[in-house]
PDB file of N, CA and C in Angstrom:
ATOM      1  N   UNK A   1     135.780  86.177  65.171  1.00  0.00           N
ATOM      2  CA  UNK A   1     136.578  85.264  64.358  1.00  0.00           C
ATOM      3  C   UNK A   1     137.788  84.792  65.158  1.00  0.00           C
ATOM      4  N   UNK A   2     138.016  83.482  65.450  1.00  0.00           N
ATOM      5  CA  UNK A   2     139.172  82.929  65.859  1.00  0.00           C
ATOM      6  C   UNK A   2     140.423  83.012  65.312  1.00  0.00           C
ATOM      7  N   UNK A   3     141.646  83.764  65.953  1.00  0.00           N
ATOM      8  CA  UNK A   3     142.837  83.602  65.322  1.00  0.00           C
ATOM      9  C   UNK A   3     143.050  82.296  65.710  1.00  0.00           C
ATOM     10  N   UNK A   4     144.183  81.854  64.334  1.00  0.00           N
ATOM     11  CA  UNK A   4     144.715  80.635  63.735  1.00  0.00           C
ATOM     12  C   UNK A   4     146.483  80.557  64.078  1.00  0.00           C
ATOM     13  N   UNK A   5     146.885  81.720  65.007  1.00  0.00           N
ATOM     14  CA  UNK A   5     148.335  81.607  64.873  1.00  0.00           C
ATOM     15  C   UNK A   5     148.811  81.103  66.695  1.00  0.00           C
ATOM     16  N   UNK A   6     149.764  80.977  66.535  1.00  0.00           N
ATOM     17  CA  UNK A   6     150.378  80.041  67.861  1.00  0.00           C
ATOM     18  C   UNK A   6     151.052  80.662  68.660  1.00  0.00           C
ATOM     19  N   UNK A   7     151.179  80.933  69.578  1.00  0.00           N
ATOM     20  CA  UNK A   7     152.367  81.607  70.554  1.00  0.00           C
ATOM     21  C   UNK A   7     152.768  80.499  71.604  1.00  0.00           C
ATOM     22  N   UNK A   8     154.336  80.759  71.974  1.00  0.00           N
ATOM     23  CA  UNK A   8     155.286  79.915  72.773  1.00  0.00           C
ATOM     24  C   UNK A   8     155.616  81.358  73.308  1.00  0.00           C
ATOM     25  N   UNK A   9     155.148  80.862  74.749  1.00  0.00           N
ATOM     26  CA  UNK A   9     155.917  81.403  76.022  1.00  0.00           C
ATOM     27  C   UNK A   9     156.972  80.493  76.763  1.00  0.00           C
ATOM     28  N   UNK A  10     158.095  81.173  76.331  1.00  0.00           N
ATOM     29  CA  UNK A  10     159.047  80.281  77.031  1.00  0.00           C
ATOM     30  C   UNK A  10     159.339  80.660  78.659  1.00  0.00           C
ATOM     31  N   UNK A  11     159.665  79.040  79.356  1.00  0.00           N
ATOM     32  CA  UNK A  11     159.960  79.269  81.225  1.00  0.00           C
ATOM     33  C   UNK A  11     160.967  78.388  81.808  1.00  0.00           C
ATOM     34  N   UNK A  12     161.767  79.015  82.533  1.00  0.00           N
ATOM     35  CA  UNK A  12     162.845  78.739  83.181  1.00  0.00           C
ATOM     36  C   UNK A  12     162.099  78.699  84.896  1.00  0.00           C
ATOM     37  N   UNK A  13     162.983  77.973  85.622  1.00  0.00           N
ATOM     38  CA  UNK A  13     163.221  78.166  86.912  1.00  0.00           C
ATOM     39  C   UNK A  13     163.254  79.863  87.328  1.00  0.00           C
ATOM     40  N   UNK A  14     162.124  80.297  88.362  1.00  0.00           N
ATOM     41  CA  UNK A  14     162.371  81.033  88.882  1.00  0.00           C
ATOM     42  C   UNK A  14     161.797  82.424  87.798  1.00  0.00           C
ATOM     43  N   UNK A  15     161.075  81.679  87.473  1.00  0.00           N
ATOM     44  CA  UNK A  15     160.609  82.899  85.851  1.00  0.00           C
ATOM     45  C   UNK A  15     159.887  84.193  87.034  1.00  0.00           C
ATOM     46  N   UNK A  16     159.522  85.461  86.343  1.00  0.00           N
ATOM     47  CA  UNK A  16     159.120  86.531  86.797  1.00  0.00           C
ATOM     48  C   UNK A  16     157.435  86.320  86.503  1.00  0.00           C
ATOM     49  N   UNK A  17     157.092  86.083  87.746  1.00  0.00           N
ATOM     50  CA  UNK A  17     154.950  85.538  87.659  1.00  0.00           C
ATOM     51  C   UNK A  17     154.418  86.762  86.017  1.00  0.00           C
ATOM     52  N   UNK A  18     154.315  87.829  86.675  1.00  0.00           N
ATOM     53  CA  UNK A  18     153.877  88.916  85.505  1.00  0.00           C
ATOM     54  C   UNK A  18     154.606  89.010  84.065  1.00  0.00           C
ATOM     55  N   UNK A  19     155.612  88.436  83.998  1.00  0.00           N
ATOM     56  CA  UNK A  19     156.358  88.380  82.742  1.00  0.00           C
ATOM     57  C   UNK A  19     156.068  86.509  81.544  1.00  0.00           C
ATOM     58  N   UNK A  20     155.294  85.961  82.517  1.00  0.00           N
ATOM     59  CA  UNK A  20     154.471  84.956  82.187  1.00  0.00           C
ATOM     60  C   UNK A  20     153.285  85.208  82.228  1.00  0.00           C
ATOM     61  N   UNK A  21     152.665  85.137  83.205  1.00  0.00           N
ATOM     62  CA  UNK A  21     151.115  85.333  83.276  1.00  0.00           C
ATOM     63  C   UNK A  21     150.268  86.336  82.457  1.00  0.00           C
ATOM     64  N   UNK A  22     151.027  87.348  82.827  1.00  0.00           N
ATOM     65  CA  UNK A  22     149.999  88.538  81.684  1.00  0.00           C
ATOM     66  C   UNK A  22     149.982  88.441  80.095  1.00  0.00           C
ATOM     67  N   UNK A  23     151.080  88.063  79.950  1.00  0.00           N
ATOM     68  CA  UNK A  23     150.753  87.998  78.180  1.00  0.00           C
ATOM     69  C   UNK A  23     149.831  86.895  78.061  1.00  0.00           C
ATOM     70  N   UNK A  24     150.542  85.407  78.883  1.00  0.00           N
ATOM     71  CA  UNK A  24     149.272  84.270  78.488  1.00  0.00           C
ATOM     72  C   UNK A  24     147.929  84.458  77.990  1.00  0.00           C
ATOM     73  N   UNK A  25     147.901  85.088  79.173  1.00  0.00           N
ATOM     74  CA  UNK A  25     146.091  85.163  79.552  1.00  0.00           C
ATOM     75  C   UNK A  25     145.739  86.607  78.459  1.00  0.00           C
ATOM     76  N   UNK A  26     146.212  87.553  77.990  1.00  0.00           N
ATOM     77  CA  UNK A  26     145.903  88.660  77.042  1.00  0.00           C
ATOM     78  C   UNK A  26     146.033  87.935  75.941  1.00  0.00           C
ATOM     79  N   UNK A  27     147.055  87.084  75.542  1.00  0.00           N
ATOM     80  CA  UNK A  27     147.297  86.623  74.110  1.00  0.00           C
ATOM     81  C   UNK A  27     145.660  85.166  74.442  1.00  0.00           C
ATOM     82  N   UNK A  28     145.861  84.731  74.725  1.00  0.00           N
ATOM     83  CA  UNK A  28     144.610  83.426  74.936  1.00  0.00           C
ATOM     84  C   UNK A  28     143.000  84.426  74.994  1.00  0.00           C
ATOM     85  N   UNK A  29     143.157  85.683  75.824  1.00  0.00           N
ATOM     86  CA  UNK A  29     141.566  86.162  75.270  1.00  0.00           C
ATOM     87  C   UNK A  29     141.454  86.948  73.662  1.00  0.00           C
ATOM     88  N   UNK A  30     143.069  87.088  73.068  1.00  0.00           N
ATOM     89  CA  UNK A  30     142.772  87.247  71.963  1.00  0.00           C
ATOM     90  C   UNK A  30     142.343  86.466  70.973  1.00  0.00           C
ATOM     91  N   UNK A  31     142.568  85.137  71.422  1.00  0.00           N
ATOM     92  CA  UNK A  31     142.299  83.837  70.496  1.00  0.00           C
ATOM     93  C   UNK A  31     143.413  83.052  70.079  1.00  0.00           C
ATOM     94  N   UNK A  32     144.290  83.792  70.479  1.00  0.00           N
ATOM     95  CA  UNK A  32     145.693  82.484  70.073  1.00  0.00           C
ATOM     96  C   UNK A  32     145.544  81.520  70.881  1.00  0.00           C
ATOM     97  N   UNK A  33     146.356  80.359  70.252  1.00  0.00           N
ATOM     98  CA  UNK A  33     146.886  79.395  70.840  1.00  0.00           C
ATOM     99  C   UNK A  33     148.285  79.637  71.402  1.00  0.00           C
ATOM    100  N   UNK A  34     148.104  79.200  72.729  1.00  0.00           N
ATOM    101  CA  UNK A  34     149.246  79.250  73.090  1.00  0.00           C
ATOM    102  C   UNK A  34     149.900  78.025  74.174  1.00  0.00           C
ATOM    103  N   UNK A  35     151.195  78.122  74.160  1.00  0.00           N
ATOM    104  CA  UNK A  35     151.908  76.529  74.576  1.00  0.00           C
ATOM    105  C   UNK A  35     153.008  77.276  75.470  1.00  0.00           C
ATOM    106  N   UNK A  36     153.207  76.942  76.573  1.00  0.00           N
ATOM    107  CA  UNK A  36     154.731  77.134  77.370  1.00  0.00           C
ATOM    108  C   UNK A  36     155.959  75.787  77.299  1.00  0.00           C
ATOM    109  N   UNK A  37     156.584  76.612  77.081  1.00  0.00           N
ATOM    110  CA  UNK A  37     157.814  75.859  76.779  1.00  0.00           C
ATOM    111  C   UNK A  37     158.680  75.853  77.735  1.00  0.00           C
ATOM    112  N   UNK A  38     159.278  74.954  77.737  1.00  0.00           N
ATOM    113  CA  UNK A  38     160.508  74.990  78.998  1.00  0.00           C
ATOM    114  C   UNK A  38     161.775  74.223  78.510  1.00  0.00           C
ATOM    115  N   UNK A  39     163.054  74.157  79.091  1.00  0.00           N
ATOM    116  CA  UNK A  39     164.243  73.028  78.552  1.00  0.00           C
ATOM    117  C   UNK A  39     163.650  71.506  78.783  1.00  0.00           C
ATOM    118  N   UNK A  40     162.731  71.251  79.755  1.00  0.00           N
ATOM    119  CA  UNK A  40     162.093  69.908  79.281  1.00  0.00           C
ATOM    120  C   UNK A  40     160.598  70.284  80.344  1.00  0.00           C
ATOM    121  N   UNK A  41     159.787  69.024  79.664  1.00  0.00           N
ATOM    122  CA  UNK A  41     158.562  68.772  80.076  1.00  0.00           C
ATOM    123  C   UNK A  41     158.460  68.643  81.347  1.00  0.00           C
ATOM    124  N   UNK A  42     158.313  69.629  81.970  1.00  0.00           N
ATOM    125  CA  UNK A  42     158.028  69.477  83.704  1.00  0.00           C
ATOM    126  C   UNK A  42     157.182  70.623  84.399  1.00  0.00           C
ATOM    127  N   UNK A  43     157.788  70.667  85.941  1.00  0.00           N
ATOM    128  CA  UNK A  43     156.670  71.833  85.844  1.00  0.00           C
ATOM    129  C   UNK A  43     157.824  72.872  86.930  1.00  0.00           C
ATOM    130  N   UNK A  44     157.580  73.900  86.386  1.00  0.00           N
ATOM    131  CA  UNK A  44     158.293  75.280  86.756  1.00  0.00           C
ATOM    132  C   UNK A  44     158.212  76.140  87.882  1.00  0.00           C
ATOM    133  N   UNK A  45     158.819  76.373  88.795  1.00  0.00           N
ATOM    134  CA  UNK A  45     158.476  77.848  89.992  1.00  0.00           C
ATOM    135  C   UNK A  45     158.628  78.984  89.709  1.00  0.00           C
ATOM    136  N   UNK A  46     157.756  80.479  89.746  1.00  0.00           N
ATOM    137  CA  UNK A  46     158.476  81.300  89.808  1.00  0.00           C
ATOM    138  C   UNK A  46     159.423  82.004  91.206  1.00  0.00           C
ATOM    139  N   UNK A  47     159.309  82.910  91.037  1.00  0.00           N
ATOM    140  CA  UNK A  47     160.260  83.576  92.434  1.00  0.00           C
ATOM    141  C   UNK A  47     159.369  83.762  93.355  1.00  0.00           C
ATOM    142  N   UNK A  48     158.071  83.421  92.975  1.00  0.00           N
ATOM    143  CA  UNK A  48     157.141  83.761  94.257  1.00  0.00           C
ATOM    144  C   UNK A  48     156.338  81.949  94.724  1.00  0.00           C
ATOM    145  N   UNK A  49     156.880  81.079  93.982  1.00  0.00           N
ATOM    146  CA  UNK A  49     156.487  79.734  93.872  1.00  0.00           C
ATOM    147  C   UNK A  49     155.321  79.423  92.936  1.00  0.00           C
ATOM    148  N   UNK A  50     154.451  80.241  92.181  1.00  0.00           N
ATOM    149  CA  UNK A  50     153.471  79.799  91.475  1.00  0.00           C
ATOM    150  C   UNK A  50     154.288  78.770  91.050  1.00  0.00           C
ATOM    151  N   UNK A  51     153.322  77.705  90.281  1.00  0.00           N
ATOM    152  CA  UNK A  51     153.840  76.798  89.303  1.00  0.00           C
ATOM    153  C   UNK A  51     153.159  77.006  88.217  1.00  0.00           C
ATOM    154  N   UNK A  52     154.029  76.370  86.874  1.00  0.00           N
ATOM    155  CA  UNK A  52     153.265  76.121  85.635  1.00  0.00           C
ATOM    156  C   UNK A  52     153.945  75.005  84.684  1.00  0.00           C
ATOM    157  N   UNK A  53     153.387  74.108  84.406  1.00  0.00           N
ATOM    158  CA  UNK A  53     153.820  72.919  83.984  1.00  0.00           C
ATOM    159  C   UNK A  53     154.085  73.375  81.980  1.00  0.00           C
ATOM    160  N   UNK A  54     155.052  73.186  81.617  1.00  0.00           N
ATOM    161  CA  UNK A  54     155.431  72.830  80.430  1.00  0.00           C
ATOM    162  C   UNK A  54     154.703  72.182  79.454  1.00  0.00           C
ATOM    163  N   UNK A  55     153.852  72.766  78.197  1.00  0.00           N
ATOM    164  CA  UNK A  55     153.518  72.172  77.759  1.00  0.00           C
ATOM    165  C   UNK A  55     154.470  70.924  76.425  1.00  0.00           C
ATOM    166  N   UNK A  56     155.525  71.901  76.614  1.00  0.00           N
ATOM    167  CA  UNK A  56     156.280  71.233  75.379  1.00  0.00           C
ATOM    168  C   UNK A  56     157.856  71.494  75.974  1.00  0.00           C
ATOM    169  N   UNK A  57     158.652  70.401  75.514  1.00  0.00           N
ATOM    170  CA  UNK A  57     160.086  70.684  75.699  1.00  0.00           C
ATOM    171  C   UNK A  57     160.751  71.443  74.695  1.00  0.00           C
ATOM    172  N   UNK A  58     161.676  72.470  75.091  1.00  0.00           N
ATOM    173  CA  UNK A  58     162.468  72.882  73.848  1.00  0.00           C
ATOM    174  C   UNK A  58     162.754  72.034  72.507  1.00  0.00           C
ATOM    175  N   UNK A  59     162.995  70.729  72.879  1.00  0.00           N
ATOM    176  CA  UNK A  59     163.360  69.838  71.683  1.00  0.00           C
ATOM    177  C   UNK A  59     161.552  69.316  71.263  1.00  0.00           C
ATOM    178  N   UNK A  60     160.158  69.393  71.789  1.00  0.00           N
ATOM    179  CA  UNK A  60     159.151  68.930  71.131  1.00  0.00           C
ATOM    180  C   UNK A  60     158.863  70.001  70.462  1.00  0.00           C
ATOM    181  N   UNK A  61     159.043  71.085  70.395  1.00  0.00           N
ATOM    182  CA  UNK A  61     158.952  72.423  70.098  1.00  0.00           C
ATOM    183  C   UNK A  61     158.995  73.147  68.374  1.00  0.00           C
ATOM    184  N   UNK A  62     158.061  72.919  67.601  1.00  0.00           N
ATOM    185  CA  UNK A  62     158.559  72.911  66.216  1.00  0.00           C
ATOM    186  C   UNK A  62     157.832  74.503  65.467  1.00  0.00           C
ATOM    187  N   UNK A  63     158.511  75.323  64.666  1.00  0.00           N
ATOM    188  CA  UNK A  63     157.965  76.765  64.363  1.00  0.00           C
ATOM    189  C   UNK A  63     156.769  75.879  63.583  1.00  0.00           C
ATOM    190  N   UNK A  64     156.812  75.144  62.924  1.00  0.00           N
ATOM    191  CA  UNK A  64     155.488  75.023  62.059  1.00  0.00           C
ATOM    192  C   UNK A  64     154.419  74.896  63.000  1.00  0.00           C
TER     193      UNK A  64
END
């Protein structure tokens, strides 16, 4: 059965790779939906350079 609920991982400049990546990918094989957020729509480095692009800006960003 597919969960129906949403998760926002929020990302800054310079985010910690494992403090992003692992929940994503655990929360997404649980079936959530999930969206990264950032202060705007762009795309992010961590401290090791991965990137990950923003799906939503803080301000597109709504709890419903």
């Amino acid at each position: 059965m597919k969960n129906s609920k949403k998760v926002a991982i929020l990302v800054e400049n310079l985010y910690e790779d494992q403090e992003l990546w692992y929940p994503y990918y655990r929360l997404k094989e649980a079936g959530y939906e999930v969206k990264i957020v950032g202060p705007e729509k762009k795309t992010y480095y961590s401290k090791h350079q991965y990137p990950v692009a923003a799906d939503l800006s803080i301000e597109e960003a709504k709890v419903d």
